[in-house]
Protein backbone atom coordinates (compact mmCIF):
# COMPACT_ATOMS: atom_id res chain seq x y z
CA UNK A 1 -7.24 -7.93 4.06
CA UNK A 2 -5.47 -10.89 3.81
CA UNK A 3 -4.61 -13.29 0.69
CA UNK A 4 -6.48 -16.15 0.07
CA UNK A 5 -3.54 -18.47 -1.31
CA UNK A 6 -4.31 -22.19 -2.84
CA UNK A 7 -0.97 -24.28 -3.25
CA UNK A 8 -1.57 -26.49 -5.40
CA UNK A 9 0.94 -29.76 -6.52
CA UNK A 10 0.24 -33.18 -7.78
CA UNK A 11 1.66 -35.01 -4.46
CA UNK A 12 2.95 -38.05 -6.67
CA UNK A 13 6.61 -37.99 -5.98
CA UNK A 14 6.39 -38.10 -2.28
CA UNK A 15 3.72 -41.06 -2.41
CA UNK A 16 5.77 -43.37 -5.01
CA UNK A 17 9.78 -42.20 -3.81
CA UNK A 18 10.91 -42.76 -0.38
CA UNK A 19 13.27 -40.22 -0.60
CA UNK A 20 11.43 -37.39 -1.59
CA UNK A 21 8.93 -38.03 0.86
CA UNK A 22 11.63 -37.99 3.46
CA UNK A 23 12.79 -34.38 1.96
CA UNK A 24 9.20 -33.46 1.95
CA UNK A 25 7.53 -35.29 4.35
CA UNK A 26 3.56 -33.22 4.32
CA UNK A 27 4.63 -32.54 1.00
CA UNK A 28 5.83 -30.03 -1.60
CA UNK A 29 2.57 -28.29 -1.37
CA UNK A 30 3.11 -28.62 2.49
CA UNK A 31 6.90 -26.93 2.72
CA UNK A 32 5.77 -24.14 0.31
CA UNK A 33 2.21 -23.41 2.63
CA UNK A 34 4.46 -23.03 5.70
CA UNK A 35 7.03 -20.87 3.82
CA UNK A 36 4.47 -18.79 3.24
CA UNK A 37 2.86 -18.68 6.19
CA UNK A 38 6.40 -18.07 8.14
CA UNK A 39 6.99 -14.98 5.97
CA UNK A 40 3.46 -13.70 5.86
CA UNK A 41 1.92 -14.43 8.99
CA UNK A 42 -2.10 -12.85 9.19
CA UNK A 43 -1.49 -11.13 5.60
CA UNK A 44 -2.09 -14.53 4.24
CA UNK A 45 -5.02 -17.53 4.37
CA UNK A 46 -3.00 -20.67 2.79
CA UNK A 47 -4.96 -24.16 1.72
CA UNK A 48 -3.60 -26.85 -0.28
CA UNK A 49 -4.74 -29.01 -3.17
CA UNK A 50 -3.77 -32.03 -4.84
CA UNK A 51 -4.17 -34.06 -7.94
CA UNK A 52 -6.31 -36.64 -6.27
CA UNK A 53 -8.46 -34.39 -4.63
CA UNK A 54 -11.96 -33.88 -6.52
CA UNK A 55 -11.72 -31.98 -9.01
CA UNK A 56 -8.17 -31.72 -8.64
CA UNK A 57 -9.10 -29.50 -5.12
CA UNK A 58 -9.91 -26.59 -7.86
CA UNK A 59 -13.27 -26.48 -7.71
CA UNK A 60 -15.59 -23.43 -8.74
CA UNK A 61 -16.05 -22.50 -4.74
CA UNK A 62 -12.02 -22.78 -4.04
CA UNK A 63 -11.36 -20.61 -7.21
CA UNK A 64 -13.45 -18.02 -6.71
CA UNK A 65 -12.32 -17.85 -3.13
CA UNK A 66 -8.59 -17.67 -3.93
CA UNK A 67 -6.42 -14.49 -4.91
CA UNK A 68 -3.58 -16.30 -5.60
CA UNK A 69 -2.79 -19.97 -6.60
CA UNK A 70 0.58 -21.66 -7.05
CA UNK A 71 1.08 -24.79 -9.20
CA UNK A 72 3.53 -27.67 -8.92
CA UNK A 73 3.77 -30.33 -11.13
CA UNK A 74 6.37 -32.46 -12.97
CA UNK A 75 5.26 -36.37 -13.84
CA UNK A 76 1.71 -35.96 -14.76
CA UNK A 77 0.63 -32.90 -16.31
CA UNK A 78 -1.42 -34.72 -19.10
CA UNK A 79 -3.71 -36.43 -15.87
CA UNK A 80 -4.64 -32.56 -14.91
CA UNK A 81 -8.85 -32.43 -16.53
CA UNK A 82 -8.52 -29.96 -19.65
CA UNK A 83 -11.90 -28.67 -18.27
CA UNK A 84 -10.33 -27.81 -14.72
CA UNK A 85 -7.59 -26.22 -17.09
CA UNK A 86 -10.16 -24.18 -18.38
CA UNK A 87 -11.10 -23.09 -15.27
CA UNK A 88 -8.28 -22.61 -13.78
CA UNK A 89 -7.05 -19.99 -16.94
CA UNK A 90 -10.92 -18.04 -17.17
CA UNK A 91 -9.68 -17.44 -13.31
CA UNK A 92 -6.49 -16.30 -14.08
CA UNK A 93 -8.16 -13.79 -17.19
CA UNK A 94 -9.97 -12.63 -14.30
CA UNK A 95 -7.63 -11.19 -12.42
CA UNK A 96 -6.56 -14.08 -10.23
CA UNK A 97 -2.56 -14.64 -9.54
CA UNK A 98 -0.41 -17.73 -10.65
CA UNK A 99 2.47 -18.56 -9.29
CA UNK A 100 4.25 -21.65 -11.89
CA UNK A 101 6.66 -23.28 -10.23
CA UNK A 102 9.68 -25.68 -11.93
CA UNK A 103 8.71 -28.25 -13.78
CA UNK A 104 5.09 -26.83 -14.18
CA UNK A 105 6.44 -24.59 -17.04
CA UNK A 106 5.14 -27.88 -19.06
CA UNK A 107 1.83 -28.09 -17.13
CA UNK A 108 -1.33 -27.45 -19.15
CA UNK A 109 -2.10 -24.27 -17.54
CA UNK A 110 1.16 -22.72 -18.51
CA UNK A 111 1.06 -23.59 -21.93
CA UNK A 112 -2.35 -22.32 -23.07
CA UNK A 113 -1.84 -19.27 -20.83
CA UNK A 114 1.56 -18.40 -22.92
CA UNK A 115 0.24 -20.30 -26.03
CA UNK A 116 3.77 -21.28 -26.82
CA UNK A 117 5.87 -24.78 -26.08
CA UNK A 118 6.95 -23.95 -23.73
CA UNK A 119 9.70 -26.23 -23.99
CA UNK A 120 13.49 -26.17 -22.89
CA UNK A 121 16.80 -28.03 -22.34
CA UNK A 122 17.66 -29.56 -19.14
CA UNK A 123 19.74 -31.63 -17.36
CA UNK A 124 20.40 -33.48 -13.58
CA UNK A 125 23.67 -33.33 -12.39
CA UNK A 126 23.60 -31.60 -9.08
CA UNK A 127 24.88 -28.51 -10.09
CA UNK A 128 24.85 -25.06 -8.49
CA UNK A 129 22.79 -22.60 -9.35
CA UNK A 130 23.41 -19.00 -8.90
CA UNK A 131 19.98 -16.93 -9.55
CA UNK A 132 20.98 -13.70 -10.39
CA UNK A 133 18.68 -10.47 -9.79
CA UNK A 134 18.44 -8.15 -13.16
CA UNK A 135 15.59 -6.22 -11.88
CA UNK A 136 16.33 -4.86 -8.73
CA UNK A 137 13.52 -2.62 -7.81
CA UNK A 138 10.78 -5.49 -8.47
CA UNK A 139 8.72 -6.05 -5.56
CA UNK A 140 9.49 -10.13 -6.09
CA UNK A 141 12.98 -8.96 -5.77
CA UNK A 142 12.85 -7.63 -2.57
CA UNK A 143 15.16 -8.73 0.08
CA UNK A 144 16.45 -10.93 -2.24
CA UNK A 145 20.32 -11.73 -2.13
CA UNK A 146 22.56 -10.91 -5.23
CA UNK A 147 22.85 -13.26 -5.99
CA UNK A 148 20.48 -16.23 -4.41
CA UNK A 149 22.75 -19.60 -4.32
CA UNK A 150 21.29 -22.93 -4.88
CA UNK A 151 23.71 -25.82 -4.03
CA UNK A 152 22.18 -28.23 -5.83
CA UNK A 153 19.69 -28.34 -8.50
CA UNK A 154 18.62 -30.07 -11.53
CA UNK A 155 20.15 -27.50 -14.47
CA UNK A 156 17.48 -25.71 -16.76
CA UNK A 157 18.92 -24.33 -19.58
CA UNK A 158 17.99 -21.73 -22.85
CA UNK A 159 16.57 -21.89 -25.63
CA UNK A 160 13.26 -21.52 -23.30
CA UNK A 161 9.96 -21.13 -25.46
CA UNK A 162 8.11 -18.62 -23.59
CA UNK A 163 7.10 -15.62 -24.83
CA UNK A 164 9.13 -12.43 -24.59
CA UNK A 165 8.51 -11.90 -20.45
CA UNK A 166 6.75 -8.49 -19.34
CA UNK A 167 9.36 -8.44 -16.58
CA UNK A 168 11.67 -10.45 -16.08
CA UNK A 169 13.42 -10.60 -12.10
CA UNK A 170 15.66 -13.44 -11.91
CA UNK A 171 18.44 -14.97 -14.69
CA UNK A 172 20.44 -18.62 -13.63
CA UNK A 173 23.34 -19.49 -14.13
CA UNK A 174 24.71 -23.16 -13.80
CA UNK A 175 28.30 -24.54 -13.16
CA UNK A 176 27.81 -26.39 -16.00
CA UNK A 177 27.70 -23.15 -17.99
CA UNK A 178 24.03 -23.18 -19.03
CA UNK A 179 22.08 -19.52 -18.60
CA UNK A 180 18.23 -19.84 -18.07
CA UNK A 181 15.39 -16.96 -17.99
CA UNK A 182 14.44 -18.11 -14.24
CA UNK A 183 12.09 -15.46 -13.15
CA UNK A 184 9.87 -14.17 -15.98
CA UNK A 185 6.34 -11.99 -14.80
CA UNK A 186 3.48 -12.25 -17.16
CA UNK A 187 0.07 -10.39 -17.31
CA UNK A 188 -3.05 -12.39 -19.11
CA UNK A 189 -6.20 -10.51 -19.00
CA UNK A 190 -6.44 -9.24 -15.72
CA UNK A 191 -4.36 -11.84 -13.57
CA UNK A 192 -0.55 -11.81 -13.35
CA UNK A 193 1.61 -14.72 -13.77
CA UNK A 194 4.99 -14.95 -12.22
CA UNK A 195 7.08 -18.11 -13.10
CA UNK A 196 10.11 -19.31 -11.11
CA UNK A 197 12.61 -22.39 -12.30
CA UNK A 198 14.04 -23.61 -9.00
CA UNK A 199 12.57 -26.24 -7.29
CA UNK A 200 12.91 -30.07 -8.59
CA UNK A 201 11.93 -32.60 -5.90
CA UNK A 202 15.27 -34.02 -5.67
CA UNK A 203 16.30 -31.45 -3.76
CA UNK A 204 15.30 -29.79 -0.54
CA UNK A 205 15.12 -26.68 -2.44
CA UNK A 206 11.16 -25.21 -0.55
CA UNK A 207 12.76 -25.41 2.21
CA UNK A 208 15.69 -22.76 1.26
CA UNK A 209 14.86 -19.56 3.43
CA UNK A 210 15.78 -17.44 0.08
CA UNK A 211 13.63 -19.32 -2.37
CA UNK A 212 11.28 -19.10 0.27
CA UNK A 213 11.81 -15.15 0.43
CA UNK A 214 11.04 -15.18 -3.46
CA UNK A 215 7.37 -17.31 -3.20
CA UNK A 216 6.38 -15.05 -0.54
CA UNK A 217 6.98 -11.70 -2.10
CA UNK A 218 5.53 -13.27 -5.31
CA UNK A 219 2.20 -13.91 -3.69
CA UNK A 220 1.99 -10.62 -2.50
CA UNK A 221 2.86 -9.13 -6.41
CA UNK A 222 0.02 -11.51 -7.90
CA UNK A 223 -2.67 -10.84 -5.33
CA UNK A 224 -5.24 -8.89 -7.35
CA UNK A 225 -6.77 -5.45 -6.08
CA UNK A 226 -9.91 -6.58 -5.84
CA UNK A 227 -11.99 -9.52 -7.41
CA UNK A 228 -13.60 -8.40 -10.58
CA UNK A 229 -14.99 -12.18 -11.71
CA UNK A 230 -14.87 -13.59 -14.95
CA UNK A 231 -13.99 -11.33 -17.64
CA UNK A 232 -15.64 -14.11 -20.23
CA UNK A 233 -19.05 -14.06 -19.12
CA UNK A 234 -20.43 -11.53 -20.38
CA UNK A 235 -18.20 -11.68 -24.00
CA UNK A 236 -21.08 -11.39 -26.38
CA UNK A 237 -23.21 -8.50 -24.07
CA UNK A 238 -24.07 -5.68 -26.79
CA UNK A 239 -22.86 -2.17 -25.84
CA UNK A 240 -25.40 -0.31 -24.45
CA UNK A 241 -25.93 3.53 -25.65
């Protein structure tokens, strides 16, 4: 069956900077839908979703029809609707996946699914970016190079406050010198979360075939078994002898 996939970003860059829009011209929600569908073919159904969409495009209907969502967002994580938060993270506890990407370790969802800052040090200067494989057998890890080489990218850097990961699959390293936890897996309730750094919109970098090759095999890691609903609904229910 295939994997109902919502990619999800807030589509402000490309309307307010010529140049991104020229990097990304249907979008960063539009380059990572057709990496995905490239890689996966038929095992995947992709939509996308935007910030000015109703209800952010994450409404009860598209939730409940999607296995997996991904989530860009950078400039205006404090216009995403706490209650479509809400919604969004009762899904997740449910046993949909989320895919974080980049700057959306700051997003609203992020935080009050890792109930931590959050927070890290960063830093523009075009740098390289060598993402470095430390779990090899991972299923996100798969065809992966050792390591995956990023030109040019915005630097991320440690002290990163996440939680201890569950797995983690990727480590960066810059040529500035900085070292960043770049791939960290996460399970909350009955959904898995998979974060991955790379990807600021200055830079073409959902377009590279290897990040690309990452996304796609993390979709496939998230997708849950089956559907088994909201896992907060019935909270109070007495046990029944």
């Amino acid at each position: 069956m295939a994997v109902n996939v919502t990619v999800w970003s807030e589509n402000y860059h490309e309307q307010r900077e010529e140049d991104v829009r020229r990097r990304y011209p249907d979008g960063i929600h539009g380059a990572i839908a057709a990496g995905l569908t490239e890689l996966l073919g038929d095992r995947v159904r992709v939509r996308t979703a935007v910030l000015d969409d109703p209800e952010h495009g994450l409404t009860d209907e598209v939730l409940a029809a999607t296995d997996v969502l991904t989530w860009w967002g950078h400039m205006a994580h404090e216009d995403v609707d706490d209650k479509i938060v809400e919604r969004v993270r009762r899904r997740v506890l449910g046993g949909m996946g989320l895919i974080v990407l980049h700057s959306g370790h700051y997003s609203k969802i992020f935080r009050a699914l890792m109930g931590t800052t959050c927070t890290l040090n960063w830093r523009d200067a075009a740098e390289r970016e060598l993402v470095w494989t430390v779990s090899p057998a991972h299923p996100i890890a798969r065809g992966v190079p050792r390591p995956l080489v990023i030109e040019r990218q915005e630097t991320y850097g440690e002290p990163f406050g996440i939680p201890e990961p569950d797995e983690l699959v990727f480590i960066s390293n810059f040529s500035g010198g900085e070292v960043f936890r770049s791939g960290c897996c996460y399970r909350r309730g009955l959904g898995r979360v998979f974060y991955f750094s790379p990807g600021d919109q200055e830079y073409p970098i959902y377009h590279h075939p290897d990040v690309r090759r990452v996304l796609a095999n993390a979709v496939l890691w998230a997708a849950p078994a089956d559907r088994p609903g909201d896992p907060l609904q019935n909270a109070h229910t007495p046990i029944q002898w």
